[in-house]
N, C-alpha and C. Protein backbone atom coordinates (compact mmCIF):
# COMPACT_ATOMS: atom_id res chain seq x y z
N UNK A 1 -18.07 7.67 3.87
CA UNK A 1 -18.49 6.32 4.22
C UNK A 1 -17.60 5.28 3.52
N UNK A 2 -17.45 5.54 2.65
CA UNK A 2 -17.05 4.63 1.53
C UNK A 2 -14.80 4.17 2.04
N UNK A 3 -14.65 5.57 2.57
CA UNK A 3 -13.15 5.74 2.85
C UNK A 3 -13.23 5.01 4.19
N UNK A 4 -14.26 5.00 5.30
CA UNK A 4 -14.34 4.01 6.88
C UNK A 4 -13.77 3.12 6.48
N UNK A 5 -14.49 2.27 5.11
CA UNK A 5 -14.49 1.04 4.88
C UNK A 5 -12.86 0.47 5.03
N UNK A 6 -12.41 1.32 3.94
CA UNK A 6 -10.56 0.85 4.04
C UNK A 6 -9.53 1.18 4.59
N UNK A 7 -10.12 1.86 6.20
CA UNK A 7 -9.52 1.82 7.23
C UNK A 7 -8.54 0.55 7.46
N UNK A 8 -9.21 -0.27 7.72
CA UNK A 8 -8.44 -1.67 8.00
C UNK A 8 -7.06 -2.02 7.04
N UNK A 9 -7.30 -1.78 5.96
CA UNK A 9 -6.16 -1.62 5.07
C UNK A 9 -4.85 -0.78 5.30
N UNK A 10 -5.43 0.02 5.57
CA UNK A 10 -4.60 1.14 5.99
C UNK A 10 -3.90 0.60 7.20
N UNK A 11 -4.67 0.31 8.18
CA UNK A 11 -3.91 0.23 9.68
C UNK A 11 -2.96 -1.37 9.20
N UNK A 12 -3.19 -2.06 8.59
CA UNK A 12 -2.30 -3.01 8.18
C UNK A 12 -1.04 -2.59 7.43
N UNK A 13 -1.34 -2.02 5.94
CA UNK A 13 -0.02 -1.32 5.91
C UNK A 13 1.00 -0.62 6.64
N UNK A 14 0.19 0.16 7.57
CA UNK A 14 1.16 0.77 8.41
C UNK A 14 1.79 0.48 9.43
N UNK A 15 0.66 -1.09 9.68
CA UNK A 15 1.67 -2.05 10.85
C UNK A 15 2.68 -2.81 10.32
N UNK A 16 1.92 -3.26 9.51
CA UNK A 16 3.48 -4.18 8.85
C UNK A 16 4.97 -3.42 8.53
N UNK A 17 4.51 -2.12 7.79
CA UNK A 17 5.60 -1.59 7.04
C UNK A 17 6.61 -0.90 8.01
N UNK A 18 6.19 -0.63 9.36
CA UNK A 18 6.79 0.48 10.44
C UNK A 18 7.01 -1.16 10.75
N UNK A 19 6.67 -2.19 11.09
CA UNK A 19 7.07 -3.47 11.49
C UNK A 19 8.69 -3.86 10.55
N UNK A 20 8.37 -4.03 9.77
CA UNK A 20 9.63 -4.76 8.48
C UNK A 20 10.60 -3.57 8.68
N UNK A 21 10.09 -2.29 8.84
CA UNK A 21 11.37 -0.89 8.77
C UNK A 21 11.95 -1.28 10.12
N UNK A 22 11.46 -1.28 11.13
CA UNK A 22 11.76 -1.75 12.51
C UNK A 22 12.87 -2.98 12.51
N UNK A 23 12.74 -3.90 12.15
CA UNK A 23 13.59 -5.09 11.64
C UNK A 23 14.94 -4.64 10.70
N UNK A 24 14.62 -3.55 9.99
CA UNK A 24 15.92 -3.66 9.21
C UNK A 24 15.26 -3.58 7.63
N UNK A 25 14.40 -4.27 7.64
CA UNK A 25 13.73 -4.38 6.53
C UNK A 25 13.47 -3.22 5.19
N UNK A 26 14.43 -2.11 5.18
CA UNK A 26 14.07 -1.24 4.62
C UNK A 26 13.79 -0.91 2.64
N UNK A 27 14.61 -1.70 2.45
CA UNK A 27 14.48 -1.85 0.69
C UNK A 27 13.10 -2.12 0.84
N UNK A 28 12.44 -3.62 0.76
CA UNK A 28 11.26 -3.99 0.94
C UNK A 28 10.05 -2.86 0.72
N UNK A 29 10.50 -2.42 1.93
CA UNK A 29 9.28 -1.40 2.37
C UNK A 29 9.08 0.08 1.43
N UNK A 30 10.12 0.21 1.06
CA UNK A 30 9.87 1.34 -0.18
C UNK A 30 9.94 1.25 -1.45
N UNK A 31 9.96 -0.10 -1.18
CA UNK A 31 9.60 -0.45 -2.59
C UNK A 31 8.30 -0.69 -3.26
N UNK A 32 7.91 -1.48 -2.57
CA UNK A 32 6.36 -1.68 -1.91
C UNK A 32 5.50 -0.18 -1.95
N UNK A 33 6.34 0.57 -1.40
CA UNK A 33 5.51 2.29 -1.16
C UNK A 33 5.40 2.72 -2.53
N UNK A 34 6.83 2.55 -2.78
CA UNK A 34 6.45 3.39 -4.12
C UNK A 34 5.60 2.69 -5.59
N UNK A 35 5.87 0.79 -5.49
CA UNK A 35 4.53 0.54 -6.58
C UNK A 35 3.67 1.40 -6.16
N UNK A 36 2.92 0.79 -4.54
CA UNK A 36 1.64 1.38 -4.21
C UNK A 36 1.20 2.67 -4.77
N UNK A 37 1.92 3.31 -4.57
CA UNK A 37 1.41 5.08 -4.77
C UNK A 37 1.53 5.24 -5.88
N UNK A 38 2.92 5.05 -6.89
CA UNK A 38 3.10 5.77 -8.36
C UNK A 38 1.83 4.46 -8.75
N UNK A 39 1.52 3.33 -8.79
CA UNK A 39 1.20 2.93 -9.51
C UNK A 39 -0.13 2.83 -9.45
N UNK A 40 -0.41 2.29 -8.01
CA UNK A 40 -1.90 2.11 -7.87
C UNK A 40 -2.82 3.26 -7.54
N UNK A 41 -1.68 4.38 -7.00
CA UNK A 41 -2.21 5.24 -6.46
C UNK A 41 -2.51 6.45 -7.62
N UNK A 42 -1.63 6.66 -8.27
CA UNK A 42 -1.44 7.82 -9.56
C UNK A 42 -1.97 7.33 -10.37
N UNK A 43 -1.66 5.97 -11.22
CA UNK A 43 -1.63 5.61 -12.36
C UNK A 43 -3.40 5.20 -12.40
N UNK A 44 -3.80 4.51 -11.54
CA UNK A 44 -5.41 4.46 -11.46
C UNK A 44 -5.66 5.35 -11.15
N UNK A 45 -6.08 6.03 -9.85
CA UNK A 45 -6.50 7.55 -9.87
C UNK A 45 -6.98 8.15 -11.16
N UNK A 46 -5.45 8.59 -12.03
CA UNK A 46 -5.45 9.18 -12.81
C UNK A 46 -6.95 8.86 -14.31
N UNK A 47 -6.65 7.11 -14.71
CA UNK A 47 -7.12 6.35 -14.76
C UNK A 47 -8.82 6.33 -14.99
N UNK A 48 -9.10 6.58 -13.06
CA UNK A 48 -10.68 6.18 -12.89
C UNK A 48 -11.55 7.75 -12.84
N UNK A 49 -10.50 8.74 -12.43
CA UNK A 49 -10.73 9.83 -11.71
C UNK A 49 -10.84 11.08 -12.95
N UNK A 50 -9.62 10.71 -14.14
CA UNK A 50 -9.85 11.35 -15.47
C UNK A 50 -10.24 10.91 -16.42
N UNK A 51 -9.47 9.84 -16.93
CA UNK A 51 -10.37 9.35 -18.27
C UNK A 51 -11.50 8.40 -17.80
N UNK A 52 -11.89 7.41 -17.22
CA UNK A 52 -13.33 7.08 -17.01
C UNK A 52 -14.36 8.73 -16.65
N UNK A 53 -13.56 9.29 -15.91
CA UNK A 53 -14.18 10.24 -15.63
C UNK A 53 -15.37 10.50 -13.87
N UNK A 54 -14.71 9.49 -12.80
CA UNK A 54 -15.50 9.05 -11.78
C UNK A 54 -15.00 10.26 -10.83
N UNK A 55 -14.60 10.94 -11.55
CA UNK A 55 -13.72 12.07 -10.52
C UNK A 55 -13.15 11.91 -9.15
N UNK A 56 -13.58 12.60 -8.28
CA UNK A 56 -12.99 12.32 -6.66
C UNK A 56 -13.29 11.25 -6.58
N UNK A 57 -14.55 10.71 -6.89
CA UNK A 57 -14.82 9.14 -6.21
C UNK A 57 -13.61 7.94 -6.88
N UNK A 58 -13.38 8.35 -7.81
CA UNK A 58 -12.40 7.64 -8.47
C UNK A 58 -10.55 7.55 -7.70
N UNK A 59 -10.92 8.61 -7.35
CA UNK A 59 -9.46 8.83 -6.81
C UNK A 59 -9.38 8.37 -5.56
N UNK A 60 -10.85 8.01 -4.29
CA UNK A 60 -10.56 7.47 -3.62
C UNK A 60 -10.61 5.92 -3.76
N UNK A 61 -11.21 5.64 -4.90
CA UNK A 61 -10.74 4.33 -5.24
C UNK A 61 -9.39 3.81 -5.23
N UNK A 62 -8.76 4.69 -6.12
CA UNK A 62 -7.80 4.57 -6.17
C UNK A 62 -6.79 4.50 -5.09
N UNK A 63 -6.90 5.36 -4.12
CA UNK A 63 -6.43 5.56 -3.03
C UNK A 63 -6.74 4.17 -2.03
N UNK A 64 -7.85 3.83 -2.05
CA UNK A 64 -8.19 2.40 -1.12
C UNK A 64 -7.40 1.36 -2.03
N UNK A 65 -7.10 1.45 -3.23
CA UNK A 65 -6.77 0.40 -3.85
C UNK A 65 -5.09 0.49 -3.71
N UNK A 66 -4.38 1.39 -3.27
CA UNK A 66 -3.11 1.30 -2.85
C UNK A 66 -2.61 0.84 -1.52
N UNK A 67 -3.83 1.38 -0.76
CA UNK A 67 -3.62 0.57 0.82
C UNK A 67 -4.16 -1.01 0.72
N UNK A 68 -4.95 -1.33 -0.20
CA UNK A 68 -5.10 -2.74 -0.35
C UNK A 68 -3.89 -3.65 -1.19
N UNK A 69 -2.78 -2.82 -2.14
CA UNK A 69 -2.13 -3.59 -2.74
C UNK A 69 -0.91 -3.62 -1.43
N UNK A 70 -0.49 -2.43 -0.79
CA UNK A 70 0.73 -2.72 0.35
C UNK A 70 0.28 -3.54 0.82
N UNK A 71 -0.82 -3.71 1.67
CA UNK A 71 -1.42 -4.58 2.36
C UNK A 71 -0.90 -6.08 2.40
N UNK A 72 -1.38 -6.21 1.01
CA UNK A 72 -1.33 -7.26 0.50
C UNK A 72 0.36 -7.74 0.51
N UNK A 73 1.26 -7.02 -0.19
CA UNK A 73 2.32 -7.43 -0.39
C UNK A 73 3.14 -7.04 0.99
N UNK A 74 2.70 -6.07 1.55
CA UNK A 74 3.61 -6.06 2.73
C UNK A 74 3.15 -7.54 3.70
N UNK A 75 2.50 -7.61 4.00
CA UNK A 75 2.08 -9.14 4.53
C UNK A 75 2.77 -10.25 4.25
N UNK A 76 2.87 -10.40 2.67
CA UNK A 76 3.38 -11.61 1.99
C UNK A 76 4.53 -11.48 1.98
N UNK A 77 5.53 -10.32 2.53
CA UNK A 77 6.91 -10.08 2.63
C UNK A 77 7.13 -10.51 4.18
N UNK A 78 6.20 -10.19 4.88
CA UNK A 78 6.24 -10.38 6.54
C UNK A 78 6.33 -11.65 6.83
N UNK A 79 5.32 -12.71 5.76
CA UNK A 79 5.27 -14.42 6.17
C UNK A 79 6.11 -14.97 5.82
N UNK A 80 7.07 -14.50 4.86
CA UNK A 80 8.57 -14.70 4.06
C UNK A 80 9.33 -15.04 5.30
N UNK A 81 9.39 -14.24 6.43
CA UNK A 81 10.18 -14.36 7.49
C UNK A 81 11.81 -13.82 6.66
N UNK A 82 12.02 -13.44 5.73
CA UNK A 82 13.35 -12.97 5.65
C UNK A 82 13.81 -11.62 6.11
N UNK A 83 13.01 -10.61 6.84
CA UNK A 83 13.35 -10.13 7.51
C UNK A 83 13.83 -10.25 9.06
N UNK A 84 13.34 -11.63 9.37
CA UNK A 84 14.44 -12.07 10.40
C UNK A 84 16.41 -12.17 10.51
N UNK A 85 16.69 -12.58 9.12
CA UNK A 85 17.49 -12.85 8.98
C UNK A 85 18.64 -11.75 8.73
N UNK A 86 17.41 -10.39 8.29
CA UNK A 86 18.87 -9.16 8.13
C UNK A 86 19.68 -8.77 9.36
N UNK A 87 21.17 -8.37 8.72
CA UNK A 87 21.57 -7.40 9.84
C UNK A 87 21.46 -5.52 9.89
N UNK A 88 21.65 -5.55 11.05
CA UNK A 88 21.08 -4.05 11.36
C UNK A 88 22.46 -3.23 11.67
């Protein structure tokens, strides 16, 4: 139930980011991937899931909380509009 919820997150990251890669946009976008995952994704996980001790539930926290940080920053890279401007 709890993972439905951050569906939407998800389908945003993956529009934007296959969007900005599409453009040319490719630094951006893996850069973005890899905060998300090593940081929000591992480093909390690790975090909520071992030392708080919330186990799996923790890790899908963690996990919603990486599709909410791309989200976030892939967006704010998209309204930038400087991926208009690369060449391909």
């Amino acid at each position: 139930m709890f993972m439905a919820l951050s569906q939407p997150l998800l389908a945003v990251s993956m529009v934007l980011s296959s969007a900005l890669r599409g453009a040319g946009d490719t630094r951006a976008t893996l850069l973005v991937t890899f905060f998300g995952i090593w940081i929000a994704r591992v480093c909390v996980g690790y975090w909520l899931g071992i030392v708080l001790g919330l186990g799996l539930f923790g890790m899908w926290i963690a996990w919603t909380s990486d599709w909410a940080v791309r989200a976030v920053l892939l967006t704010l890279r998209f309204r930038t509009g400087r991926w208009k401007t690369l060449r391909v």
